[in-house]
C-alpha atoms as a PDB file:
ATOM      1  CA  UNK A   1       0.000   0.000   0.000  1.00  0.00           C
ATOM      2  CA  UNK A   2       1.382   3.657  -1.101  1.00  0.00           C
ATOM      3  CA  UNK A   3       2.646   5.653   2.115  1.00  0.00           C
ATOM      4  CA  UNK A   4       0.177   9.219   1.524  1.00  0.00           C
ATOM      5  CA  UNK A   5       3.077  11.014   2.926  1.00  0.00           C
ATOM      6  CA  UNK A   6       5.526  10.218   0.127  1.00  0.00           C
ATOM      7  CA  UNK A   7       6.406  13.469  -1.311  1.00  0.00           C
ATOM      8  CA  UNK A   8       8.648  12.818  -4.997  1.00  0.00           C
ATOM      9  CA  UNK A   9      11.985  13.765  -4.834  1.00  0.00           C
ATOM     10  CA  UNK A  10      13.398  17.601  -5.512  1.00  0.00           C
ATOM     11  CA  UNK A  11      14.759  17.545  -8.688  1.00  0.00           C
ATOM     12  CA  UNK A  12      18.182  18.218  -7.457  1.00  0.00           C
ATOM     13  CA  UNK A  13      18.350  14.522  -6.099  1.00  0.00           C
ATOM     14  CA  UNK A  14      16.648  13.077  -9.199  1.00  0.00           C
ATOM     15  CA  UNK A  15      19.242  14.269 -10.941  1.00  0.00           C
ATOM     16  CA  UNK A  16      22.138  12.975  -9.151  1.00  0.00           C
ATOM     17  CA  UNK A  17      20.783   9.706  -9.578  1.00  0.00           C
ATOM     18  CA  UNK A  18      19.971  10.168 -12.773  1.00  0.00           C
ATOM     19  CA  UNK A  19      23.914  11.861 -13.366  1.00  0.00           C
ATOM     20  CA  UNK A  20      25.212   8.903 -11.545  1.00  0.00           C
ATOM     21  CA  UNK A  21      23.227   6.119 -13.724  1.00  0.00           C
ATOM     22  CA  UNK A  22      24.558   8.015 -16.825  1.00  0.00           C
ATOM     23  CA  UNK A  23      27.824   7.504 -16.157  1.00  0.00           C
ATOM     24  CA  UNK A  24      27.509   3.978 -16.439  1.00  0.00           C
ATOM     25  CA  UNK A  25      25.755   4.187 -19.140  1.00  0.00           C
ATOM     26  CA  UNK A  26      27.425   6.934 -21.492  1.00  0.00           C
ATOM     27  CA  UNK A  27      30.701   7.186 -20.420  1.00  0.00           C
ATOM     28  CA  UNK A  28      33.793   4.343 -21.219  1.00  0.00           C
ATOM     29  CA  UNK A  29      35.239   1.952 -18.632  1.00  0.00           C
ATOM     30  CA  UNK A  30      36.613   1.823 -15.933  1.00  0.00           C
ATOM     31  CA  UNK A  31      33.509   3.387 -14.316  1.00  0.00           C
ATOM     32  CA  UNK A  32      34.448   5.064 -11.013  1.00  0.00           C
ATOM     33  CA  UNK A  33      31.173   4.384  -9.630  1.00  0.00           C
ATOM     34  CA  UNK A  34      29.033   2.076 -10.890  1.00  0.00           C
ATOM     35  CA  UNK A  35      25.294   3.186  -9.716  1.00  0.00           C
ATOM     36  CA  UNK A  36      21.812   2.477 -11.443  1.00  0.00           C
ATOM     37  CA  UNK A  37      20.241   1.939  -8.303  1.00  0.00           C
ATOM     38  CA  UNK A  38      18.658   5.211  -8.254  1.00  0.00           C
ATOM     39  CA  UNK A  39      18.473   5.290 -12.145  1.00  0.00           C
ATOM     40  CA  UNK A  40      15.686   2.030 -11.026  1.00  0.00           C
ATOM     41  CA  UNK A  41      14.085   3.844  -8.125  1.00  0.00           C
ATOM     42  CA  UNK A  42      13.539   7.375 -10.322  1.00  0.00           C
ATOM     43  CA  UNK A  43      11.874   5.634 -13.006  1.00  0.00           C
ATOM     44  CA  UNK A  44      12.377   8.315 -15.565  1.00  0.00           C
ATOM     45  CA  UNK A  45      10.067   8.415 -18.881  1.00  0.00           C
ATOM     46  CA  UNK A  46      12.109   6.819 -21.944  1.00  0.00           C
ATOM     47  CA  UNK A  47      13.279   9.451 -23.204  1.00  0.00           C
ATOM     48  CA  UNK A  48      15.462  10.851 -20.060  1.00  0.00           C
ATOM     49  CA  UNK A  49      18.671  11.243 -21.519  1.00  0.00           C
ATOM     50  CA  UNK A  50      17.330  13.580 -23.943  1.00  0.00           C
ATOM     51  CA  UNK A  51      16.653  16.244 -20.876  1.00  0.00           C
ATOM     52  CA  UNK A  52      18.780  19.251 -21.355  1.00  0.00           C
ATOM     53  CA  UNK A  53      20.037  18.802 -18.241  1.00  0.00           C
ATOM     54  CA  UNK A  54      21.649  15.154 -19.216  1.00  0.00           C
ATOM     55  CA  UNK A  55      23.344  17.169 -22.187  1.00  0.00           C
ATOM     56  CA  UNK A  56      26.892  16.998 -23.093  1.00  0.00           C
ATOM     57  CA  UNK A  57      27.579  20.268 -21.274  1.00  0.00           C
ATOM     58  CA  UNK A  58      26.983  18.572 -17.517  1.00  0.00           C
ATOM     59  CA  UNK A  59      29.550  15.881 -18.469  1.00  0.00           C
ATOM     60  CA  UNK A  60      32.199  17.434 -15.745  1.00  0.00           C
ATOM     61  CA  UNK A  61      29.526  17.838 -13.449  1.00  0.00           C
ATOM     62  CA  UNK A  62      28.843  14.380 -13.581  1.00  0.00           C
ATOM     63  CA  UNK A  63      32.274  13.429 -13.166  1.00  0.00           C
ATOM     64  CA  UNK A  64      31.962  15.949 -10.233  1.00  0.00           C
ATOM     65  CA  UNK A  65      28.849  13.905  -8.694  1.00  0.00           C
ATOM     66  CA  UNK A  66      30.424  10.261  -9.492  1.00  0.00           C
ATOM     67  CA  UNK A  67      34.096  11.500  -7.940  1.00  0.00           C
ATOM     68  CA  UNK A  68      32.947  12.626  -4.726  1.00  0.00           C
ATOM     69  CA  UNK A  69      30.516   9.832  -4.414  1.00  0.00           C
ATOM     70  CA  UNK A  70      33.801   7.471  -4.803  1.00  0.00           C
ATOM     71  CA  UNK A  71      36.232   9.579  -2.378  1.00  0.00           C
ATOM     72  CA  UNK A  72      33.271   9.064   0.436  1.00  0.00           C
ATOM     73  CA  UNK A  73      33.113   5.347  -0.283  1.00  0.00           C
ATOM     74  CA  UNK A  74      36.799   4.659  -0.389  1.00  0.00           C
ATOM     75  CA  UNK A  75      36.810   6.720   3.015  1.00  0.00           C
ATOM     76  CA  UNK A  76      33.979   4.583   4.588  1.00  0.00           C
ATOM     77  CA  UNK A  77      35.597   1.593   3.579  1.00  0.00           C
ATOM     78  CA  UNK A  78      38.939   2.595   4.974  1.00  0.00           C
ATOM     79  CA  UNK A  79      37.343   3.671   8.113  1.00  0.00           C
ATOM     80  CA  UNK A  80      35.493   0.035   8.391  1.00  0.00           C
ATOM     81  CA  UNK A  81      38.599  -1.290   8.023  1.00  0.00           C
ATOM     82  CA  UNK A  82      39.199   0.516  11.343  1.00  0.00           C
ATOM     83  CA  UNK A  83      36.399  -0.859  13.276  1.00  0.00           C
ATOM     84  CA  UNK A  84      34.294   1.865  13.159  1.00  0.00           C
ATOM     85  CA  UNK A  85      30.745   0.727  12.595  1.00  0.00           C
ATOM     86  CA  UNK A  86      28.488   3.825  11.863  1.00  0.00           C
ATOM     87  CA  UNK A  87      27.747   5.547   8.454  1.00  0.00           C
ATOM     88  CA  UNK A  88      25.880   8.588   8.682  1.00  0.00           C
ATOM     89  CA  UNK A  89      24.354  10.379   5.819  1.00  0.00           C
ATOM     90  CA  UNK A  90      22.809  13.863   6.280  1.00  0.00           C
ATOM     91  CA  UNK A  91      20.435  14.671   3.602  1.00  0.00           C
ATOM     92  CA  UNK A  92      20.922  11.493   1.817  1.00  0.00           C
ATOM     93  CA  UNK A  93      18.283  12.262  -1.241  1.00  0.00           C
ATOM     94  CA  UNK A  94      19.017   9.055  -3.542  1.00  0.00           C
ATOM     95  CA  UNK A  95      21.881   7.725  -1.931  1.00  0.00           C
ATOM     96  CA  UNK A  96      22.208   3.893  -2.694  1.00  0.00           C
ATOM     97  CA  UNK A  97      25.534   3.283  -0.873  1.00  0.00           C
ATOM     98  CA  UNK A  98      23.257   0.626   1.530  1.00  0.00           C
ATOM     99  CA  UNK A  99      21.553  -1.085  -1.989  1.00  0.00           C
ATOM    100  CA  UNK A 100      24.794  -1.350  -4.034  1.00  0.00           C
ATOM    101  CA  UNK A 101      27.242  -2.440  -1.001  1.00  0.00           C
ATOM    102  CA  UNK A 102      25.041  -4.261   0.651  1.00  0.00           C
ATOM    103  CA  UNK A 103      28.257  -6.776   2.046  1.00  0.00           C
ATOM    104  CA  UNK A 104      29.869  -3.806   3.495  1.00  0.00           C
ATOM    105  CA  UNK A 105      26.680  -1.740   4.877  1.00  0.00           C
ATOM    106  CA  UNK A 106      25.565  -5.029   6.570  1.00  0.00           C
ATOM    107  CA  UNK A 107      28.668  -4.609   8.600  1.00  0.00           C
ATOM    108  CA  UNK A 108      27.328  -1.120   9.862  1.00  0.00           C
ATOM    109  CA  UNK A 109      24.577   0.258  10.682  1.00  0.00           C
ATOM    110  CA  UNK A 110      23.986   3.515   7.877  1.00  0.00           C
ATOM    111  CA  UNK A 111      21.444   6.262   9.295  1.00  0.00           C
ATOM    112  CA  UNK A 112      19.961   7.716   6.506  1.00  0.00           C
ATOM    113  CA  UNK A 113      18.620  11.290   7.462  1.00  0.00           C
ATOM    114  CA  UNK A 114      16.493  13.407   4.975  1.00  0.00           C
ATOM    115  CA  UNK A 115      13.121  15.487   4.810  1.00  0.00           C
ATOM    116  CA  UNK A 116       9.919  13.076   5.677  1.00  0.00           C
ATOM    117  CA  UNK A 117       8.235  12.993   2.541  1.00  0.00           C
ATOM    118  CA  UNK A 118      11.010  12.340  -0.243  1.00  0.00           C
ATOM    119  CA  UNK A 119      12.397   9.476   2.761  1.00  0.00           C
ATOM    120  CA  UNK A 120       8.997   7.789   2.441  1.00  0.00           C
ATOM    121  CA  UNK A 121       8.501   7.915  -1.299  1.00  0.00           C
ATOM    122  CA  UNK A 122      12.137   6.341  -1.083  1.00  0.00           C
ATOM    123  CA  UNK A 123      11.358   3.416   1.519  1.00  0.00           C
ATOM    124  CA  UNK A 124       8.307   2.532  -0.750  1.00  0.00           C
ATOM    125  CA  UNK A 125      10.428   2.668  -3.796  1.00  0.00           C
ATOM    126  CA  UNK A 126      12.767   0.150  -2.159  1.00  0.00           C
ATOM    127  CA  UNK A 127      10.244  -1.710  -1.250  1.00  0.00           C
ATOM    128  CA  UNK A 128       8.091  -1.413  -5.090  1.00  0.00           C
ATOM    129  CA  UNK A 129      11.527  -2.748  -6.690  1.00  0.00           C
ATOM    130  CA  UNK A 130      11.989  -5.382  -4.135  1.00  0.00           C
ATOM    131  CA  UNK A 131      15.294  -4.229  -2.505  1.00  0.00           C
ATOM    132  CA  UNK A 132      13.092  -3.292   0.701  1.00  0.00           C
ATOM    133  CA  UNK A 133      14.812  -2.163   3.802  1.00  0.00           C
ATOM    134  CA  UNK A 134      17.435  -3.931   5.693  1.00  0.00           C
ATOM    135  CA  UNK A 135      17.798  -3.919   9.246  1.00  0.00           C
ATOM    136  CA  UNK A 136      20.759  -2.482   8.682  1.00  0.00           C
ATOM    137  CA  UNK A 137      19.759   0.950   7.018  1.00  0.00           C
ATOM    138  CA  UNK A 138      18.234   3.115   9.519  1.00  0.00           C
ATOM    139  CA  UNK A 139      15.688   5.547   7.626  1.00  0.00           C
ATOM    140  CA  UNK A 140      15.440   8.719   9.639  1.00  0.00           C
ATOM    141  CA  UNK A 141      12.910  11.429   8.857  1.00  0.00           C
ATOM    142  CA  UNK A 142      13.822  14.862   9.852  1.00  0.00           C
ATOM    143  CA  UNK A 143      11.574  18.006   9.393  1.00  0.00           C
ATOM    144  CA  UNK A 144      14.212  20.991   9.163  1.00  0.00           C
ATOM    145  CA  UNK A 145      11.540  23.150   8.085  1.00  0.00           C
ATOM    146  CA  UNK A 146       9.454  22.577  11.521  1.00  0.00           C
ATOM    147  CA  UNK A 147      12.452  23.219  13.167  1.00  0.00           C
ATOM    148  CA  UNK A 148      13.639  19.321  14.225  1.00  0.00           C
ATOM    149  CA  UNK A 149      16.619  18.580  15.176  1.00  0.00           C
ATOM    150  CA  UNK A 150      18.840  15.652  13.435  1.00  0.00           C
ATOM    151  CA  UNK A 151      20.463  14.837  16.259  1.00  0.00           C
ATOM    152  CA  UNK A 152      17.523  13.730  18.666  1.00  0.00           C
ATOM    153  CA  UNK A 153      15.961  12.138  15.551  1.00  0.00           C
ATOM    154  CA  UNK A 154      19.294  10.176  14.958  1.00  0.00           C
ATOM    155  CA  UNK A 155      19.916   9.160  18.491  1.00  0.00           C
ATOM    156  CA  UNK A 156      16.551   7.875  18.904  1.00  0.00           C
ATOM    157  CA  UNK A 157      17.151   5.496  15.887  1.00  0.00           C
ATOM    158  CA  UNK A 158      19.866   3.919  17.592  1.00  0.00           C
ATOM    159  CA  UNK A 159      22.864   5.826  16.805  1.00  0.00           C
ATOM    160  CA  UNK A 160      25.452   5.341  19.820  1.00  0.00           C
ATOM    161  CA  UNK A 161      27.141   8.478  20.214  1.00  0.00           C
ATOM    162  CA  UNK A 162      30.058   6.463  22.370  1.00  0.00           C
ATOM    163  CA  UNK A 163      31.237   5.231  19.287  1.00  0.00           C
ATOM    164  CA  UNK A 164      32.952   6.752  16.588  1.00  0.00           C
ATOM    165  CA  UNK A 165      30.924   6.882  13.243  1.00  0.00           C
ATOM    166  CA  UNK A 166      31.910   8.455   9.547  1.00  0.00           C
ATOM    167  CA  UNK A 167      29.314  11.421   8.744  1.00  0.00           C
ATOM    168  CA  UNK A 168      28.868  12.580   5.339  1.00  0.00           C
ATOM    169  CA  UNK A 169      27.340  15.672   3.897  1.00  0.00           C
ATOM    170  CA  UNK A 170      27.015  16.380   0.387  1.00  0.00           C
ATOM    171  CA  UNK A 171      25.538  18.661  -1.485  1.00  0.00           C
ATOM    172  CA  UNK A 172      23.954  20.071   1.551  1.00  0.00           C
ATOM    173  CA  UNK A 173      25.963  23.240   3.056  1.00  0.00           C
ATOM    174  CA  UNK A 174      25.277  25.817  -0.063  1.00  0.00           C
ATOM    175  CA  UNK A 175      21.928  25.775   0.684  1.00  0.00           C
ATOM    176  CA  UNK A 176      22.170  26.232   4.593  1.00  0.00           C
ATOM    177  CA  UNK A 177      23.279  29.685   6.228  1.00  0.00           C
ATOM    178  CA  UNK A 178      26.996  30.186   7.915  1.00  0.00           C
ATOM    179  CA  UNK A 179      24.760  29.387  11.326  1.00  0.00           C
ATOM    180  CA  UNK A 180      23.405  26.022  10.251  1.00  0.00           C
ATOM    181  CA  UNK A 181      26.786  24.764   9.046  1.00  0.00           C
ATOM    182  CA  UNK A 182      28.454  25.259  12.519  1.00  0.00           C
ATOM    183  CA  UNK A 183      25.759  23.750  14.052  1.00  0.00           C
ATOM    184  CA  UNK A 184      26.392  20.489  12.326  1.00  0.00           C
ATOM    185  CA  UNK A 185      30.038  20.943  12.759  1.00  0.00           C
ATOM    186  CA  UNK A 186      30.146  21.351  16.210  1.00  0.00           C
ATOM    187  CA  UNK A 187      27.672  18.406  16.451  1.00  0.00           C
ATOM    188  CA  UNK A 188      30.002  16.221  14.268  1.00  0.00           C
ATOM    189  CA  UNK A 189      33.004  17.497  16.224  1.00  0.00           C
ATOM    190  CA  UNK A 190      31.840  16.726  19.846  1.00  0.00           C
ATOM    191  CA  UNK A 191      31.427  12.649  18.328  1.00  0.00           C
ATOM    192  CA  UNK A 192      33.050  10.272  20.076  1.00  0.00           C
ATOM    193  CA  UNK A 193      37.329  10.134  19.010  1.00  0.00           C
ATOM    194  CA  UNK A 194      38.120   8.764  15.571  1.00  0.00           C
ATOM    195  CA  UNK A 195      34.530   9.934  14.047  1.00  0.00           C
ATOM    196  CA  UNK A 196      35.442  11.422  10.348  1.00  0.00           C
ATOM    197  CA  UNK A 197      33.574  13.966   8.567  1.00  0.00           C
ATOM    198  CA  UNK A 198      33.185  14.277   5.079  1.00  0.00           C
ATOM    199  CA  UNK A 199      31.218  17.825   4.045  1.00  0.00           C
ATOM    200  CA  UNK A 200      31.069  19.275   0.596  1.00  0.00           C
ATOM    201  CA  UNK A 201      31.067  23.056  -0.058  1.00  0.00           C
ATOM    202  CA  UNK A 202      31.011  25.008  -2.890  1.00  0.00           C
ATOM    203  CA  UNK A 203      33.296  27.498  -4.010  1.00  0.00           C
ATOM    204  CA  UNK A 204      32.656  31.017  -5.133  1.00  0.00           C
ATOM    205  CA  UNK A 205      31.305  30.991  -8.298  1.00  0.00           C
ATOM    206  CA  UNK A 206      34.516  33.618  -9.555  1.00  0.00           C
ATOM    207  CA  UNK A 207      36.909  30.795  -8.157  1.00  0.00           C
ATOM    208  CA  UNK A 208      35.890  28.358 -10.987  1.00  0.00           C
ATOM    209  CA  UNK A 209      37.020  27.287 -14.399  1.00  0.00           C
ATOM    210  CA  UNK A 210      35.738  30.002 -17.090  1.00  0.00           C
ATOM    211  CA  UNK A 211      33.944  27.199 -19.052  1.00  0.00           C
ATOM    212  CA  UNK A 212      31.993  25.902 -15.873  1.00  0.00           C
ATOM    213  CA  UNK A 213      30.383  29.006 -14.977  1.00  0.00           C
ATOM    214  CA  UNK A 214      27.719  29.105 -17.046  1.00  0.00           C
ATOM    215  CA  UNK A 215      26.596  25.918 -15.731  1.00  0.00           C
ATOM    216  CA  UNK A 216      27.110  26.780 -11.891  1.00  0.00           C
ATOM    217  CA  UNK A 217      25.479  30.271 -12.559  1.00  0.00           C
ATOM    218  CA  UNK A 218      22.374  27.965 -14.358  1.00  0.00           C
ATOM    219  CA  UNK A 219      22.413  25.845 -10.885  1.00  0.00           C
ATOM    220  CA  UNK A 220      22.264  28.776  -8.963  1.00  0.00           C
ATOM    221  CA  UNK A 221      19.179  30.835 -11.062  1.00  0.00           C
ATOM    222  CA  UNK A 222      17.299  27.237 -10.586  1.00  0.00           C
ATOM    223  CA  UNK A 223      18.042  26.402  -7.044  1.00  0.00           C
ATOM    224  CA  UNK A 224      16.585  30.562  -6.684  1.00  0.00           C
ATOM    225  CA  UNK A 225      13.567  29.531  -8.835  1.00  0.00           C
ATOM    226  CA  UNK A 226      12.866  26.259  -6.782  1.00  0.00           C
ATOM    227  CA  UNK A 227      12.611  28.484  -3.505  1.00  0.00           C
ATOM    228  CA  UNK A 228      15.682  26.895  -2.570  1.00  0.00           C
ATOM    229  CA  UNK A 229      18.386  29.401  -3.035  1.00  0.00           C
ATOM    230  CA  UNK A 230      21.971  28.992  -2.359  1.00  0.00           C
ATOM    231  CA  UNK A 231      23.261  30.642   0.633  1.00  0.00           C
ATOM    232  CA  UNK A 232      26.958  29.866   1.057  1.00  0.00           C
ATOM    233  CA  UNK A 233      29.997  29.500  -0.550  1.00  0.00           C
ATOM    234  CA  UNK A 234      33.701  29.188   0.803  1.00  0.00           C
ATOM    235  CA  UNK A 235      37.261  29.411  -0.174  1.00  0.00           C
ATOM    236  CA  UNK A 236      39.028  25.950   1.041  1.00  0.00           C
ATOM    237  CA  UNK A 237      40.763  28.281   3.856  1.00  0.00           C
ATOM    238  CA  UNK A 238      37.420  29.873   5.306  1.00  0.00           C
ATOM    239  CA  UNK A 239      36.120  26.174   5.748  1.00  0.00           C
ATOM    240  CA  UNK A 240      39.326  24.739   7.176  1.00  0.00           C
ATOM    241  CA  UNK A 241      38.618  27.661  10.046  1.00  0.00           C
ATOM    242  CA  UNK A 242      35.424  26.522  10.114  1.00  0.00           C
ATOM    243  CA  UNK A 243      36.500  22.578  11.022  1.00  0.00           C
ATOM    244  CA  UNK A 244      38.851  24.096  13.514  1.00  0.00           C
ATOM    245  CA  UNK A 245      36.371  26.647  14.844  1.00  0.00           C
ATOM    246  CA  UNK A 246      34.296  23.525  15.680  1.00  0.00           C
ATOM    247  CA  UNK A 247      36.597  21.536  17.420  1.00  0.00           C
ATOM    248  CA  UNK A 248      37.845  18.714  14.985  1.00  0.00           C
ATOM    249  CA  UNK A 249      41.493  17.682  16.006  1.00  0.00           C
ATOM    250  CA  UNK A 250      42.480  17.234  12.386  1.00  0.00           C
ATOM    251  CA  UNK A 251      40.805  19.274   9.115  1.00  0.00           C
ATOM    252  CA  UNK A 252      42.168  18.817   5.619  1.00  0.00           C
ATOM    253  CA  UNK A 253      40.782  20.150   2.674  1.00  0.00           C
ATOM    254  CA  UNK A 254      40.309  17.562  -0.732  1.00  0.00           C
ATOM    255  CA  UNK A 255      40.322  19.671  -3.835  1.00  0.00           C
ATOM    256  CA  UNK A 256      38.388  18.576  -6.952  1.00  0.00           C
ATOM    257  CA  UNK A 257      42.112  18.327  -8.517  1.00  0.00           C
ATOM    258  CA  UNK A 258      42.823  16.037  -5.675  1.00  0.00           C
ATOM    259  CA  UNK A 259      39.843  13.518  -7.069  1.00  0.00           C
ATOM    260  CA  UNK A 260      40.468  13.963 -10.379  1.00  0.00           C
ATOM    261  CA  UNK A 261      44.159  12.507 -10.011  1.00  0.00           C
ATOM    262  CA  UNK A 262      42.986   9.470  -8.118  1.00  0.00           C
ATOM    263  CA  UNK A 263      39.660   8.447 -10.556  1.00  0.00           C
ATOM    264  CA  UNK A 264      39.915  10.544 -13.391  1.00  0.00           C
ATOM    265  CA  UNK A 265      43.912   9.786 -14.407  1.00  0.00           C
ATOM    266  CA  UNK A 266      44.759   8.285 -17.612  1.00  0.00           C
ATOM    267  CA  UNK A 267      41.222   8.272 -19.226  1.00  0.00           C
ATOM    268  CA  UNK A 268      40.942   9.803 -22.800  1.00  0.00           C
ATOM    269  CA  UNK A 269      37.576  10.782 -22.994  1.00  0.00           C
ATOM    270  CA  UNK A 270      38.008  13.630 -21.434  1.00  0.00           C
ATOM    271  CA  UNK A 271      35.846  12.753 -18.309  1.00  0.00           C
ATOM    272  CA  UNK A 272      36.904  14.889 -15.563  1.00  0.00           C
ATOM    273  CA  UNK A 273      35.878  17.118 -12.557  1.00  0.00           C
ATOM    274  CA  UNK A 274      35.889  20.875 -13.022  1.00  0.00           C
ATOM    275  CA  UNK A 275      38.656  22.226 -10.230  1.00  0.00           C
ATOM    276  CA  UNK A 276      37.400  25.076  -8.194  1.00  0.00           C
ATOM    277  CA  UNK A 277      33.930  23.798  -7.850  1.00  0.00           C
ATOM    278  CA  UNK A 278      32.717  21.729  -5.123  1.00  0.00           C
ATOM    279  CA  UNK A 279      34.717  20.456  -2.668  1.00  0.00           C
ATOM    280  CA  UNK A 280      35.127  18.388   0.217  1.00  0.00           C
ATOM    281  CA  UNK A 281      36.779  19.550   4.074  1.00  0.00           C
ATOM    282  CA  UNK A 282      37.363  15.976   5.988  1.00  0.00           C
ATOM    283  CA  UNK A 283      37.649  16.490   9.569  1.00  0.00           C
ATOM    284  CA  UNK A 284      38.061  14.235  12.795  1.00  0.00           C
ATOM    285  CA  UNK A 285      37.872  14.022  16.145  1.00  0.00           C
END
């Protein structure tokens, strides 16, 4: 039976999936992430990847998408590997991390924490496509709009904050204010010692390649239109305060050139990241 308070997906998370699906499908091996997970959950009429916004044009923004996708994986994985057995995901849209590595994920226990409505179309999607949802993935609804708080709403779905956990956040912190984002640093920051965070930020939009602007200035006018404007952008120094504002022992900042060495070396299609875009501070505790 359909949950009546599934609300679809923004578009911003449809196309992610959608971005990450395409990669697979469009661009040469060796894939550095291979997702169609959400590609099956959106649905998307037959002719999807006609939509402008699948054009040749967003190729390095997919690269963008699929890159730090892989960085967070490799860094959950290597953090496994180190006993720690919590994954949170703050604002986790489309995320199929818990679908595609299921062997891993059933080793931890992932929190998934996103708006109520999009989170229950989601967990019926699973459920219509007949992954469902382990015991393993942790679906928690938060209302930011009302004014909940993520951290009561994780804690009450089991998270134990006396043991060190990876958090990440992508795609999130341009559309909260300078306020928000310490918040949810200084949250992260007072985890329990060997906790890593992984938080993308954007850059300002002057700092980027020439040829890329166009498309962040089209992301920007949308995100506007969709009531859901962007509110903050940092240089890689202004965040790394930020981290150490907060109270993280260690911050380091991974630039998009950073990611494009590691996945993007070596291929001659010309798949690759935009540098000066968005960008990732990791911090611990």
């Amino acid at each position: 039976m359909a949950d009546r308070n599934a609300v679809a997906p923004e578009d911003t998370a449809v196309r992610v999936a959608l971005w990450r699906a395409l990669h697979v499908l469009a661009d040469a091996p060796p894939h550095v992430l291979e997702d169609e997970v959400g590609l099956k959950l959106v649905a998307p009429d037959a002719g999807w990847r006609k939509r402008p916004d699948m054009g040749p044009f967003t190729q390095a923004f997919r690269a963008s998408i699929v890159g730090r996708a892989r960085f967070i994986e490799d860094l959950v994985v290597e953090q496994a590997g180190r006993g720690v057995g919590q994954y949170v995901i703050l604002g986790a849209g489309l995320d199929t991390f818990a679908q595609r590595r299921a062997e891993l994920a059933s080793r931890l226990t992932v929190f998934e924490i996103d708006e109520p409505g999009p989170q229950a179309w989601k967990r019926q999607r699973l459920i219509d496509v007949g992954l469902g949802v382990p015991a393993y993935l942790r679906l928690v609804p938060v209302d930011f709009e009302a004014g909940d708080g993520w951290w009561e709403r994780l804690t009450a779905s089991g998270f134990d904050s006396g043991r060190p956990a990876v958090v990440a956040s992508t795609g999130v912190s341009m559309y909260l204010t300078l306020e928000a984002i310490m918040a949810t640093l200084r949250q992260v920051a007072a985890l329990a010692p060997g906790s890593t965070l992984a938080m993308s930020f954007l850059l300002p939009v002057e700092m980027a390649d020439p040829e890329v602007r166009p498309g962040i200035e089209r992301a920007i006018a949308g995100a506007k239109a969709n009531g859901t404007p962007f509110l903050s952008f940092f240089r890689p120094e202004e965040m790394l305060a930020l981290g150490r504002e907060a109270g993280f022992r260690e911050v380091r900042h991974v630039s998009t050139a950073a990611i494009a060495e590691r996945y993007f070396a070596g291929r001659t299609d010309g798949l690759r990241p935009p540098d000066n875009t968005e960008e990732l501070l990791v911090a611990t505790t």
